[in-house]
C-alpha atoms as a PDB file:
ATOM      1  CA  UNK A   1      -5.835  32.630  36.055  1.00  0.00           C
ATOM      2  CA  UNK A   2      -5.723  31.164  39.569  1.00  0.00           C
ATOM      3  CA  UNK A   3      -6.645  27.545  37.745  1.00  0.00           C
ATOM      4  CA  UNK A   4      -3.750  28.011  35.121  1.00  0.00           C
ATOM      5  CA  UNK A   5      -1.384  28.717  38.192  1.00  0.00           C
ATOM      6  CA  UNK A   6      -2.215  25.368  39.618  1.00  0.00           C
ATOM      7  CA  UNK A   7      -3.745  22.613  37.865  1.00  0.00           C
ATOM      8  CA  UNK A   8      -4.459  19.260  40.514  1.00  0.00           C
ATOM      9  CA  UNK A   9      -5.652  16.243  38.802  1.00  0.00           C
ATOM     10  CA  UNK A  10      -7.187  13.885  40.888  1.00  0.00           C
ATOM     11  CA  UNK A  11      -7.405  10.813  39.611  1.00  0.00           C
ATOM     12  CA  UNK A  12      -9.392   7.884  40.924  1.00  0.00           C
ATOM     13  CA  UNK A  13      -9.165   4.053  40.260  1.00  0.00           C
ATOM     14  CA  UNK A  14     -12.895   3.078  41.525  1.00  0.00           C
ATOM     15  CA  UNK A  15     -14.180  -0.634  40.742  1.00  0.00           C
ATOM     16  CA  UNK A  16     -11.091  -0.655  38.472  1.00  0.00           C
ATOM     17  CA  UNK A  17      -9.831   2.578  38.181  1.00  0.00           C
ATOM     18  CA  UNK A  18     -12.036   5.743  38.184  1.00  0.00           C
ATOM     19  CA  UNK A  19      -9.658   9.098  37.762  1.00  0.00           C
ATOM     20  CA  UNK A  20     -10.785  11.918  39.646  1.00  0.00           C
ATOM     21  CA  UNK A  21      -8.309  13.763  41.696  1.00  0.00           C
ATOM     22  CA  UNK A  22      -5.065  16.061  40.145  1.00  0.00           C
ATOM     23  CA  UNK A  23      -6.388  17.157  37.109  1.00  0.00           C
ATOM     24  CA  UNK A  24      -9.709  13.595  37.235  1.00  0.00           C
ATOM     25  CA  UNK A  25     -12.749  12.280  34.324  1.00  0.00           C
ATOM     26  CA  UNK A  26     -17.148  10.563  27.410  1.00  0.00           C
ATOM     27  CA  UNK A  27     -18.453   8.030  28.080  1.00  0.00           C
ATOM     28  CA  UNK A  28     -17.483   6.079  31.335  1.00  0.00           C
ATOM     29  CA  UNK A  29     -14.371   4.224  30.165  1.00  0.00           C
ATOM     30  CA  UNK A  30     -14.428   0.646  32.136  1.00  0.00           C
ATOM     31  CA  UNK A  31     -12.536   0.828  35.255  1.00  0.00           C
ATOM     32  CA  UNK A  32      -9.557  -1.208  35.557  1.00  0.00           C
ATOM     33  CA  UNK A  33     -10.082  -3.724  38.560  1.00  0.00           C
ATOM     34  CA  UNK A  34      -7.193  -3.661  41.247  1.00  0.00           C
ATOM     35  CA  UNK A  35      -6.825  -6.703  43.773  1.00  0.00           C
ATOM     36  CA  UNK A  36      -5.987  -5.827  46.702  1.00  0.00           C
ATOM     37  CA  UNK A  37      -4.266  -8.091  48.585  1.00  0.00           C
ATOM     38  CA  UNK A  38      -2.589  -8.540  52.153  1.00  0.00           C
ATOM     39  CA  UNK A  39       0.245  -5.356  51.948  1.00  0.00           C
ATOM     40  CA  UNK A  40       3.612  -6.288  52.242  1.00  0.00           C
ATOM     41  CA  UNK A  41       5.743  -5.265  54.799  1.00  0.00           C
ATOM     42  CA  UNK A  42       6.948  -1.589  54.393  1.00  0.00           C
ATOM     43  CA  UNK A  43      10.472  -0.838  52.885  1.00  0.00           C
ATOM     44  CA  UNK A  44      11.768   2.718  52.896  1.00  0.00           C
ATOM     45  CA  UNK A  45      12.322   4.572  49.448  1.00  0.00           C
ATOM     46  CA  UNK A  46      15.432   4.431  48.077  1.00  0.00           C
ATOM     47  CA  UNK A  47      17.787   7.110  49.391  1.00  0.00           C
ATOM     48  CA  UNK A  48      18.583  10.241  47.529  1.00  0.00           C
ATOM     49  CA  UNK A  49      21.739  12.226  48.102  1.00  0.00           C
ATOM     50  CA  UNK A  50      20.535  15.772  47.361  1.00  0.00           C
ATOM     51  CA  UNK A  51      17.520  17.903  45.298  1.00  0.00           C
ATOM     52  CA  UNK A  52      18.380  17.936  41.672  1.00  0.00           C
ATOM     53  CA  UNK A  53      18.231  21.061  40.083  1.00  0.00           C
ATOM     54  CA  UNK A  54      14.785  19.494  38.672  1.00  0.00           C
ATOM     55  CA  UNK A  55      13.419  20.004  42.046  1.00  0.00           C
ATOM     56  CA  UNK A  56      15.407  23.004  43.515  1.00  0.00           C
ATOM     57  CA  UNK A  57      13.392  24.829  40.444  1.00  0.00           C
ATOM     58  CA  UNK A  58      10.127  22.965  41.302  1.00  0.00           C
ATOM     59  CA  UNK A  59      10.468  24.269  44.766  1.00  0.00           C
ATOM     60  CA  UNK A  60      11.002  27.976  43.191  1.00  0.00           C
ATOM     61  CA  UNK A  61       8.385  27.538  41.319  1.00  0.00           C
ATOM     62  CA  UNK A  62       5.874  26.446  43.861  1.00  0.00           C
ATOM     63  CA  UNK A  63       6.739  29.716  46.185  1.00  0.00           C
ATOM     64  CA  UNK A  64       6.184  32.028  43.532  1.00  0.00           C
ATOM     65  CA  UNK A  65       2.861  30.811  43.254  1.00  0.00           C
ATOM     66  CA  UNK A  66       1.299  30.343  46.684  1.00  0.00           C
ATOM     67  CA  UNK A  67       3.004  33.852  46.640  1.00  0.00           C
ATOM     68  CA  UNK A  68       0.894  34.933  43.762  1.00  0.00           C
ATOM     69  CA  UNK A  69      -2.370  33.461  45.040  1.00  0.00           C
ATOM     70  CA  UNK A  70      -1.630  34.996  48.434  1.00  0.00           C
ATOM     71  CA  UNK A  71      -1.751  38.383  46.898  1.00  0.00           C
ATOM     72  CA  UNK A  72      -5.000  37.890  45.309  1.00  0.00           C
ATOM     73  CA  UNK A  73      -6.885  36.949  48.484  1.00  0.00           C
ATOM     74  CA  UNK A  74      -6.825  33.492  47.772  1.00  0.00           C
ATOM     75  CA  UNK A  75      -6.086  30.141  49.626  1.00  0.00           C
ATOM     76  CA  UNK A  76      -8.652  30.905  52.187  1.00  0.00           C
ATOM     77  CA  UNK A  77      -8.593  28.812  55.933  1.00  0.00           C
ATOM     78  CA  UNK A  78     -11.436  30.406  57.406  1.00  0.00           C
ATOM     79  CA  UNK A  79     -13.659  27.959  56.038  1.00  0.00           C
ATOM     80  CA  UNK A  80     -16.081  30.410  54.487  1.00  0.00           C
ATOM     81  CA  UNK A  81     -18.248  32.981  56.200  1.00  0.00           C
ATOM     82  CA  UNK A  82     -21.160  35.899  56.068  1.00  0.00           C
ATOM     83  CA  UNK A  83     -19.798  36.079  52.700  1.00  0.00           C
ATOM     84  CA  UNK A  84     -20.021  32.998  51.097  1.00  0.00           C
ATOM     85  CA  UNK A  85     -23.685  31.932  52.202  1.00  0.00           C
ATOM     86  CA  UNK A  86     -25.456  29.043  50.229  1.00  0.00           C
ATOM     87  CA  UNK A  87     -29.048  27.261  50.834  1.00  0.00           C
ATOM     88  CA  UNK A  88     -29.712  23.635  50.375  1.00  0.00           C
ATOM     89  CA  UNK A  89     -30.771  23.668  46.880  1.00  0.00           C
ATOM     90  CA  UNK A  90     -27.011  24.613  46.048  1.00  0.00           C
ATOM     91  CA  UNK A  91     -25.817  22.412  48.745  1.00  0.00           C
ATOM     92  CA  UNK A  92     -27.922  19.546  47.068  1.00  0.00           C
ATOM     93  CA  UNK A  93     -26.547  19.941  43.282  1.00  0.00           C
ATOM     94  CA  UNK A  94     -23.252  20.826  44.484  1.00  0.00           C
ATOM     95  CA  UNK A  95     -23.237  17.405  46.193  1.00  0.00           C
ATOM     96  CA  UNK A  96     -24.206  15.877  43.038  1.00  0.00           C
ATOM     97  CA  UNK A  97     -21.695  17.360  40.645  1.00  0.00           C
ATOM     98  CA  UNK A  98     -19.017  16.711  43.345  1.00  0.00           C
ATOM     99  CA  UNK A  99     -20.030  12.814  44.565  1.00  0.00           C
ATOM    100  CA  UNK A 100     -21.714  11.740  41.289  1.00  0.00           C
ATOM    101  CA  UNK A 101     -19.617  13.230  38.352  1.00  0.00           C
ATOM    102  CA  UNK A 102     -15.985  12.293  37.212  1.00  0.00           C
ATOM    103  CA  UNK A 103     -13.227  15.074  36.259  1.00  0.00           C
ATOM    104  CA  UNK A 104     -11.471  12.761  33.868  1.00  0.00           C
ATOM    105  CA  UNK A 105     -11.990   8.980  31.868  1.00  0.00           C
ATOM    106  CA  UNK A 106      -9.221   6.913  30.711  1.00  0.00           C
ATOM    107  CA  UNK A 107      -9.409   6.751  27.060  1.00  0.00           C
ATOM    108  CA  UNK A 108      -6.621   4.953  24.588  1.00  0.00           C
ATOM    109  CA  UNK A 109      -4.421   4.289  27.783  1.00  0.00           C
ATOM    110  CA  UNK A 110      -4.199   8.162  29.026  1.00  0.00           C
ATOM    111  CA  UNK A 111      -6.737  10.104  31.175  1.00  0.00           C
ATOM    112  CA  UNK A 112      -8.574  12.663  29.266  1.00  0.00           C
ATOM    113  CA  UNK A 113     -10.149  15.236  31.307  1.00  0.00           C
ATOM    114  CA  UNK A 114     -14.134  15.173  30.806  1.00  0.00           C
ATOM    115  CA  UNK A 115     -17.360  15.776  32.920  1.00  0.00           C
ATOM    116  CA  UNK A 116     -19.032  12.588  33.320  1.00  0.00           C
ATOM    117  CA  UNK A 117     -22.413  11.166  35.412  1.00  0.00           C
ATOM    118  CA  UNK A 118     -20.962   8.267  37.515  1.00  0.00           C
ATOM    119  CA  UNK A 119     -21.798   6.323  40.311  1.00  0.00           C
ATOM    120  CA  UNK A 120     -21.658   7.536  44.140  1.00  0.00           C
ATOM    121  CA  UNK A 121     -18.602   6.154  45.777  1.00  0.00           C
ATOM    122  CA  UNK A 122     -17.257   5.787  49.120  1.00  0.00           C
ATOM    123  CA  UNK A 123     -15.380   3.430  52.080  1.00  0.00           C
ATOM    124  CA  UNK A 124     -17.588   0.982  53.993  1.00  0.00           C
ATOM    125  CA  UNK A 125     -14.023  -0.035  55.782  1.00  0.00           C
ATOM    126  CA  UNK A 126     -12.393   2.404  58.472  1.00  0.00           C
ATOM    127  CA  UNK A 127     -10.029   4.631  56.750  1.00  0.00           C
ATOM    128  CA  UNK A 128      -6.576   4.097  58.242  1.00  0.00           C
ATOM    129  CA  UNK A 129      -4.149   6.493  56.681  1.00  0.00           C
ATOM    130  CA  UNK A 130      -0.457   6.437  56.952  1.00  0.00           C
ATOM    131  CA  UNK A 131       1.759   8.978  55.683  1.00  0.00           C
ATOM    132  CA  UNK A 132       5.340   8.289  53.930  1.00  0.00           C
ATOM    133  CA  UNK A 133       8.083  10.576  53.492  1.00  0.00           C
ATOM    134  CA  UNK A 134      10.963  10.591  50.866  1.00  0.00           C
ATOM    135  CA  UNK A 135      14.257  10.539  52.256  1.00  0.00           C
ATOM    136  CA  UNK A 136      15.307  13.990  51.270  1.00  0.00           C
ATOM    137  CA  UNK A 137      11.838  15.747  53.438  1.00  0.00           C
ATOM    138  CA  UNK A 138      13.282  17.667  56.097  1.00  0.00           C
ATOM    139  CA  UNK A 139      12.491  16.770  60.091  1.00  0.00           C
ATOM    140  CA  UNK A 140      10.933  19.804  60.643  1.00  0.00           C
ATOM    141  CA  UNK A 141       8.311  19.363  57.393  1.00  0.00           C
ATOM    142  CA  UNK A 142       7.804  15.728  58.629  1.00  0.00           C
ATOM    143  CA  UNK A 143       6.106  16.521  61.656  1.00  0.00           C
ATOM    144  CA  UNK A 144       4.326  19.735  60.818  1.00  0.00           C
ATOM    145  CA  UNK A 145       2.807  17.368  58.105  1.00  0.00           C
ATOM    146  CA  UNK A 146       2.192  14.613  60.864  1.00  0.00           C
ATOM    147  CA  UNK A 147       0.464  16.912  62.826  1.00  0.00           C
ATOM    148  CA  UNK A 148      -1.564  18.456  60.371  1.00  0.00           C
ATOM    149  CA  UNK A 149      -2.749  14.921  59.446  1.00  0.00           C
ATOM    150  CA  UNK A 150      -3.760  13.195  62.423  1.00  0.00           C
ATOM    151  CA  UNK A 151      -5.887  16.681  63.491  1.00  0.00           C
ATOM    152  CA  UNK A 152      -7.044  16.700  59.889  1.00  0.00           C
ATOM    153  CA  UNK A 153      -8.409  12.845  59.648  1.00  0.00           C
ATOM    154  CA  UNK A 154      -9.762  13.800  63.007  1.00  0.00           C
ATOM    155  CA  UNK A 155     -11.957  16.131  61.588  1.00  0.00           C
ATOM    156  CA  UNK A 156     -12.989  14.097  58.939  1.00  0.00           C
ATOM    157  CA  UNK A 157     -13.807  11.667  60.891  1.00  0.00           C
ATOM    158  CA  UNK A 158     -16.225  14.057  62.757  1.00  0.00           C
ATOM    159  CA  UNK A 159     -17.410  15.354  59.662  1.00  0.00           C
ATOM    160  CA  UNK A 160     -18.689  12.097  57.916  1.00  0.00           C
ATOM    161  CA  UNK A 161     -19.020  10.187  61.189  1.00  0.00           C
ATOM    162  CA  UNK A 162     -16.796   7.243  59.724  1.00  0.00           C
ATOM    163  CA  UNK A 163     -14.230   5.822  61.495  1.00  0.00           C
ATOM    164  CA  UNK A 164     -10.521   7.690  59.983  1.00  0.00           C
ATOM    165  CA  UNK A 165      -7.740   7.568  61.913  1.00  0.00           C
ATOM    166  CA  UNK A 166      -3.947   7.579  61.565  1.00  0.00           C
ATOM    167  CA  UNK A 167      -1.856   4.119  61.076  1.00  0.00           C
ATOM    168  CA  UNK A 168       1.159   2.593  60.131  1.00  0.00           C
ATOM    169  CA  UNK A 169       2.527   0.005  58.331  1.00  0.00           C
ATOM    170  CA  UNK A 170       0.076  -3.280  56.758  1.00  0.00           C
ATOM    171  CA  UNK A 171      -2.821  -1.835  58.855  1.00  0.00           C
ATOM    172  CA  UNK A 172      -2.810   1.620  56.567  1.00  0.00           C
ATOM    173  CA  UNK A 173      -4.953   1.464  53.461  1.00  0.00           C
ATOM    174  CA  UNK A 174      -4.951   4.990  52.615  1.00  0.00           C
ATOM    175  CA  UNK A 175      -1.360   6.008  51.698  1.00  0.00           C
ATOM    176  CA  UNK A 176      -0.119   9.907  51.510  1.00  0.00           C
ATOM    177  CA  UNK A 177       3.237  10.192  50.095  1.00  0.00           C
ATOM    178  CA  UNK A 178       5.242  13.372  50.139  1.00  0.00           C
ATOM    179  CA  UNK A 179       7.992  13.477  47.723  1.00  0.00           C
ATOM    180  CA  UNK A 180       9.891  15.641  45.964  1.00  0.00           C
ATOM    181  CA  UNK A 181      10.355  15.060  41.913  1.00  0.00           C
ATOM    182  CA  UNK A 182      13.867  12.956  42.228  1.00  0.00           C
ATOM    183  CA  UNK A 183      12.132  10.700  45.101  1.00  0.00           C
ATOM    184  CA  UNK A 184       8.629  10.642  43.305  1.00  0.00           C
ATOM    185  CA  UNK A 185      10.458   9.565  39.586  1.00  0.00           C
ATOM    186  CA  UNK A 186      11.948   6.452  41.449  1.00  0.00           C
ATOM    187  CA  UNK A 187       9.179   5.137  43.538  1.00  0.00           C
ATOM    188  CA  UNK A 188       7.127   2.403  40.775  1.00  0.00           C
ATOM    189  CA  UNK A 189       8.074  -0.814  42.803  1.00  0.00           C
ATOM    190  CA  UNK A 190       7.333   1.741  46.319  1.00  0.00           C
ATOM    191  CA  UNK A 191       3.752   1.948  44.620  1.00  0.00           C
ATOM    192  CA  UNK A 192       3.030  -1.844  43.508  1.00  0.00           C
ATOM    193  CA  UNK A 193       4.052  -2.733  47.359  1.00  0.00           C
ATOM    194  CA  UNK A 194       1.014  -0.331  48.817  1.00  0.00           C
ATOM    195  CA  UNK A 195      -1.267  -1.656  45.768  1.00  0.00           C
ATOM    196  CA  UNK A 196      -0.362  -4.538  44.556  1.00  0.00           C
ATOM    197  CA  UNK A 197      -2.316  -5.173  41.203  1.00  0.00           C
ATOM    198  CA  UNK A 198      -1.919  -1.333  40.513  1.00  0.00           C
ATOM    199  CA  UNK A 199      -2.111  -0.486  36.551  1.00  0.00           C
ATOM    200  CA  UNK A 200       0.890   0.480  34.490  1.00  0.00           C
ATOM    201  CA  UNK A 201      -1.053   3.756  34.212  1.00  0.00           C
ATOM    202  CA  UNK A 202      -1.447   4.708  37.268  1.00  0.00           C
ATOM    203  CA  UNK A 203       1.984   4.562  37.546  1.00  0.00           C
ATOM    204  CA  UNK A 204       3.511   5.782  35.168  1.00  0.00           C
ATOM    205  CA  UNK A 205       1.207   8.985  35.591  1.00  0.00           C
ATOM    206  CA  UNK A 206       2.623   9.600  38.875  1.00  0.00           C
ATOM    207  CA  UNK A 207       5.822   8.596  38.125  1.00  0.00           C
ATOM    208  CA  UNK A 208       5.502  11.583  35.149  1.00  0.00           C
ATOM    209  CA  UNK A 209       3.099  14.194  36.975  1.00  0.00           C
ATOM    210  CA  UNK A 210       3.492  17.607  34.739  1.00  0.00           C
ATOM    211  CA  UNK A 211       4.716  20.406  36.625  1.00  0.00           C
ATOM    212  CA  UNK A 212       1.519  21.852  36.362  1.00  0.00           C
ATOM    213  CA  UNK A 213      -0.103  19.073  38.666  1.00  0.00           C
ATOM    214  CA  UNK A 214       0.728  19.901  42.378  1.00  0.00           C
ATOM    215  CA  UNK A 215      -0.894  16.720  43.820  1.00  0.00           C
ATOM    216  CA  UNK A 216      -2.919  13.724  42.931  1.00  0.00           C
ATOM    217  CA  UNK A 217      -5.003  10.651  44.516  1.00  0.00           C
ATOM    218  CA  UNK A 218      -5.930   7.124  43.459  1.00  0.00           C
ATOM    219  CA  UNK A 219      -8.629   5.388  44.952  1.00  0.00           C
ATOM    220  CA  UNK A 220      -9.200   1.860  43.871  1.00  0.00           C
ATOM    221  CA  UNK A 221     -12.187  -0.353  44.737  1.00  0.00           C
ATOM    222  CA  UNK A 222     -11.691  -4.705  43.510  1.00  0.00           C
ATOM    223  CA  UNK A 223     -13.258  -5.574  40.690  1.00  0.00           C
ATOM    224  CA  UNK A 224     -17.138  -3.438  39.653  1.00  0.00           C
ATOM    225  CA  UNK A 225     -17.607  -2.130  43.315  1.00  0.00           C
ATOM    226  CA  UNK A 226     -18.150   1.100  43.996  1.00  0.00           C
ATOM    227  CA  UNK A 227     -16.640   0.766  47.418  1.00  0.00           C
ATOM    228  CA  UNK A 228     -13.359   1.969  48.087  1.00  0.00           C
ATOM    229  CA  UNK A 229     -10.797  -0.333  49.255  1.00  0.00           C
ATOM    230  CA  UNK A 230      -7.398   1.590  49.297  1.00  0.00           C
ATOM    231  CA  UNK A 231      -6.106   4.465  48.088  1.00  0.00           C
ATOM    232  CA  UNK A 232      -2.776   6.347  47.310  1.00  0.00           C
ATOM    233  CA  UNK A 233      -2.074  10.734  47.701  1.00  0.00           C
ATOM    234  CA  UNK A 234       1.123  12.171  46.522  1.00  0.00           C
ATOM    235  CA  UNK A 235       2.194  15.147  47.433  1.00  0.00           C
ATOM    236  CA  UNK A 236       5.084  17.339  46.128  1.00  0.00           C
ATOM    237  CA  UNK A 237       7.538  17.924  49.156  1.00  0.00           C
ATOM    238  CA  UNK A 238       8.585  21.152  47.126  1.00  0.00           C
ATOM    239  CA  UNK A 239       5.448  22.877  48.020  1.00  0.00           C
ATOM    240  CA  UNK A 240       5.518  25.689  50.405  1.00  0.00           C
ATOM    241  CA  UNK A 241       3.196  25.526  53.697  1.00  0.00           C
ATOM    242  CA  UNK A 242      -0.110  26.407  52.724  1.00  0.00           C
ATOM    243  CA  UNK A 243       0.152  25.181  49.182  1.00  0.00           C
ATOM    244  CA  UNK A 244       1.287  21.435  50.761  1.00  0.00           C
ATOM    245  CA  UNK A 245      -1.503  21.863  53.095  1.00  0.00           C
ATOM    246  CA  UNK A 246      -3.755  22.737  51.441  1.00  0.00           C
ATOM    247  CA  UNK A 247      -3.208  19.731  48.579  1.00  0.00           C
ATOM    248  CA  UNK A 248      -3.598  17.631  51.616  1.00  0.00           C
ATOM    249  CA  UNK A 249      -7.010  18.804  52.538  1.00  0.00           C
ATOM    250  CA  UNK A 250      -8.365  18.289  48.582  1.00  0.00           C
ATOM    251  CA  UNK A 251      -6.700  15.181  48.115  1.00  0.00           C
ATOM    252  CA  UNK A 252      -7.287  13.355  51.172  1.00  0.00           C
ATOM    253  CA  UNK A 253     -11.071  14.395  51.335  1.00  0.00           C
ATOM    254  CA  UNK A 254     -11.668  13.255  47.560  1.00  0.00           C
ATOM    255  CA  UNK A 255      -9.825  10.278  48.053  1.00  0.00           C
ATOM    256  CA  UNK A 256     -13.246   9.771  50.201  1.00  0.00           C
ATOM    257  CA  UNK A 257     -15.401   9.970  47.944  1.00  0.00           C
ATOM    258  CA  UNK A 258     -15.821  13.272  46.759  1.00  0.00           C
ATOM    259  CA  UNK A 259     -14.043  13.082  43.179  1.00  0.00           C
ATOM    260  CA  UNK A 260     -15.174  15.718  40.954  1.00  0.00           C
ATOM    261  CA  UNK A 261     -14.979  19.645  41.295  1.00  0.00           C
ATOM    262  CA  UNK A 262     -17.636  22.101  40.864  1.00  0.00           C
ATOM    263  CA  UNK A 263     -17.315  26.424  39.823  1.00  0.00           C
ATOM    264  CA  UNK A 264     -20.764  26.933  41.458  1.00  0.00           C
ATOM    265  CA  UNK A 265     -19.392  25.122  44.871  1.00  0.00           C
ATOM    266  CA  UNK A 266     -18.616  28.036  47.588  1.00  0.00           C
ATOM    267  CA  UNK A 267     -17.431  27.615  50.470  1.00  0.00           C
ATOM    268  CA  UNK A 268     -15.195  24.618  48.940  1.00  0.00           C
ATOM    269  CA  UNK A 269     -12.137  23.110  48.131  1.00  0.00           C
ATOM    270  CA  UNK A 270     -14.054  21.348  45.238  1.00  0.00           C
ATOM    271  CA  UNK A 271     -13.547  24.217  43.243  1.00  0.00           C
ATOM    272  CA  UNK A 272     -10.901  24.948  40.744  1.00  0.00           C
ATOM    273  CA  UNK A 273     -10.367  28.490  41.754  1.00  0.00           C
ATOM    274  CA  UNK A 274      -8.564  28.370  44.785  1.00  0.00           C
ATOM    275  CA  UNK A 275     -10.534  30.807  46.989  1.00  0.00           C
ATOM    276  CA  UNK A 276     -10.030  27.927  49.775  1.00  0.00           C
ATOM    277  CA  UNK A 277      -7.029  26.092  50.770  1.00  0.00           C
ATOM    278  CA  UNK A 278      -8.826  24.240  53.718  1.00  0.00           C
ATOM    279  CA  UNK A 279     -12.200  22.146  54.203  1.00  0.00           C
ATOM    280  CA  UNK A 280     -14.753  24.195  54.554  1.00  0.00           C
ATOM    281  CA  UNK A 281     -18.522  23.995  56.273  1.00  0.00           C
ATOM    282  CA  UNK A 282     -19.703  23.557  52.959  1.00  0.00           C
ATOM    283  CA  UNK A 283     -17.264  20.745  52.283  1.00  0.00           C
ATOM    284  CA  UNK A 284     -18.095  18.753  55.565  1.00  0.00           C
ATOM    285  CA  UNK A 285     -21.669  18.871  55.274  1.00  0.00           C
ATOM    286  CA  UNK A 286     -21.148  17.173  51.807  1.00  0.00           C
ATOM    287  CA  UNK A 287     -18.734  15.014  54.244  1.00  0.00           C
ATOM    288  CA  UNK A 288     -21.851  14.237  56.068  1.00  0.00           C
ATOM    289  CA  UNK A 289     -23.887  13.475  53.399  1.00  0.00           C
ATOM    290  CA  UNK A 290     -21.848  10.984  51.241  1.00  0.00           C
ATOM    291  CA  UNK A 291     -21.497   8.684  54.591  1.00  0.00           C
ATOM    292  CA  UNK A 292     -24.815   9.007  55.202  1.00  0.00           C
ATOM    293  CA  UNK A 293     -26.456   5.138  55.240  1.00  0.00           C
ATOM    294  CA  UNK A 294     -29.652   6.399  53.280  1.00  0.00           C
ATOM    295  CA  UNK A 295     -27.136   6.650  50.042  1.00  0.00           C
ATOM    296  CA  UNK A 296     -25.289   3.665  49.311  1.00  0.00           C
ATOM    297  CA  UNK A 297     -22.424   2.573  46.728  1.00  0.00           C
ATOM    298  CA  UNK A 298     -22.995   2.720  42.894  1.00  0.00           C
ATOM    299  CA  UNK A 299     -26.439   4.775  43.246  1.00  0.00           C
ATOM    300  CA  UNK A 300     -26.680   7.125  40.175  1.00  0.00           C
ATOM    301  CA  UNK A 301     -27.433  10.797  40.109  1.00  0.00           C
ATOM    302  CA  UNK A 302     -30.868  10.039  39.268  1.00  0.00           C
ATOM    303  CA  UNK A 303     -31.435   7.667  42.192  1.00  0.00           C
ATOM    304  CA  UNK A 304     -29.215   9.644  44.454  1.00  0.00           C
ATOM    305  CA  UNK A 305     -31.090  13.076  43.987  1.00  0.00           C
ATOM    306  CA  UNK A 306     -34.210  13.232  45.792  1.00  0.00           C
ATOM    307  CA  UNK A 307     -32.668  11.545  48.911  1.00  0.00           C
ATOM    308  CA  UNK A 308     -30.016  14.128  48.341  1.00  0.00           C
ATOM    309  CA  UNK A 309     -32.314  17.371  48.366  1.00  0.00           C
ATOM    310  CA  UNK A 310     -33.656  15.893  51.737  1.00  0.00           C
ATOM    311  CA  UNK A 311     -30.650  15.788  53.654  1.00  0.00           C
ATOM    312  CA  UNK A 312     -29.936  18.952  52.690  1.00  0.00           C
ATOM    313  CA  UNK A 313     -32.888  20.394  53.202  1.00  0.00           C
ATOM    314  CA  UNK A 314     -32.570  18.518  56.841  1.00  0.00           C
ATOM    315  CA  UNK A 315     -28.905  19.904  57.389  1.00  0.00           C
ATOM    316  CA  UNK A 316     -29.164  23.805  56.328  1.00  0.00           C
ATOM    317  CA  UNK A 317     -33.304  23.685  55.118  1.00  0.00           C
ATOM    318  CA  UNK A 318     -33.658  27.483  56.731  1.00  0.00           C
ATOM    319  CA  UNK A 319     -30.213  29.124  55.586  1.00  0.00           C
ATOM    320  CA  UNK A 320     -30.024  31.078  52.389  1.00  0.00           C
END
């Protein structure tokens, strides 16, 4: 029920353009390459007098379900506890499902959502991550969302021990945009500016998110790499607090690398039933282990796995 409440694709453009991220991945479809070059100077969104009654109803709509999953215990922040305990054989194969797997393929021009082996992806580059507002995004949201970034790239910073900070303007490669659906429908060129070579997909599949995707990330790599160049959140400004917060936590940490979701991963946010809102233990030590240097871009489950079981084992070998 929870996962029928909110759906949240994330899609992924990796060494062309891997989707994992909203709703994210038959056979690997080929990814679509993005260049990536120098980004323009920024230019604000174009202004918007008022919430249509489009997103007046979004917003509505959004309350009555962080309401909903607030009522059933759900949405978590205590980042898990004596009752969530897990050893590092689950660790281990929740790392692989999570790093190594794909939500969602593009097939016939449209991402179909589908469980496929891929190849481990992450940065090599410092994350710099800038955060864009539309016009119509109250003062008072803007910096509760600034603040809740810079402390939350802070942490996973910490938590992979790779440099990820907060930026601005052509130094950003990591883009979060909170709009709400009037801004979001009108922002195509906005999104060819951060990535220029972006695919006419992408686009248009933010451009026409469903109402029942909350949030969604793209992270492209050039050409067959499997290392992540830039990437692209948006948000809907609509949501309430811990709904909007909580799609920043997923998006922005699987915009890292970690693109698929797992049911058997607990403590996590990589989990479609929406026990957490916020990175959990669990979540960081995967964190930990996708930046580890022993694992490196485009590895494969198979060659990934026993290096996998011995970090874990290394990390939590004693816990159960």
């Amino acid at each position: 029920m929870a996962r029928r409440l909110r759906q949240r694709p994330r899609l992924r453009a990796a060494a062309a353009l891997l989707m994992a991220g909203l709703l994210t991945a038959c056979e690997t479809a080929a990814p679509v390459s993005a260049p990536v070059p120098p980004t323009r100077p920024e230019r604000a969104a174009p202004a918007v007098a008022a919430p249509s009654p489009a997103s007046a109803a979004m917003r509505a709509r959004l309350a009555r379900v962080e309401a909903t999953l607030l009522s059933r215990g759900l949405m978590r922040s205590d980042g898990g506890g004596p009752d969530t305990p897990f050893n590092d054989r689950q660790l281990a194969e929740n790392f692989i499902r999570i790093a190594l797997y794909d939500e969602y393929v593009m097939r016939n021009g449209t991402f179909v959502a589908q469980n496929t082996a891929s190849r481990l992806r992450r940065w090599e580059q410092p994350v710099r991550i800038a955060v864009e507002f539309g016009v119509a995004v109250p003062e008072a949201q803007r910096a509760a969302d600034r603040a809740s970034l810079q402390a939350y790239a802070a942490q996973l910073s910490r938590a992979s021990d790779h440099p990820i900070s907060m930026a601005s303007g052509a130094s950003a490669n990591y883009h979060v945009l909170i709009l709400n659906e009037d801004e979001r429908r009108g922002y195509g060129s906005r999104l060819a500016q951060l990535v220029p070579g972006i695919d006419p997909v992408s686009i248009a599949t933010i451009l026409d998110l469903p109402a029942s995707t909350f949030c969604v990330v793209f992270a492209f790599s050039q050409g067959q790499s499997s290392t992540y160049t830039r990437a692209v959140a948006v948000i809907r400004a609509e949501h309430p607090d811990r709904m909007r917060l909580s799609c920043i936590h997923e998006e922005v940490a699987q915009g890292l690398g970690l693109a698929n979701d797992s049911p058997s991963a607990r403590p996590s946010i990589f989990n479609d039933d929406e026990e957490f809102a916020l990175l959990t233990r669990h979540d960081e030590l995967l964190l930990k282990m996708l930046y580890d240097k022993r694992l490196r871009p485009g590895m494969t489950p198979q060659e990934a796995r026993p290096i996998v079981e011995t970090m874990a084992y290394e990390l939590i070998g004693g816990e159960s």
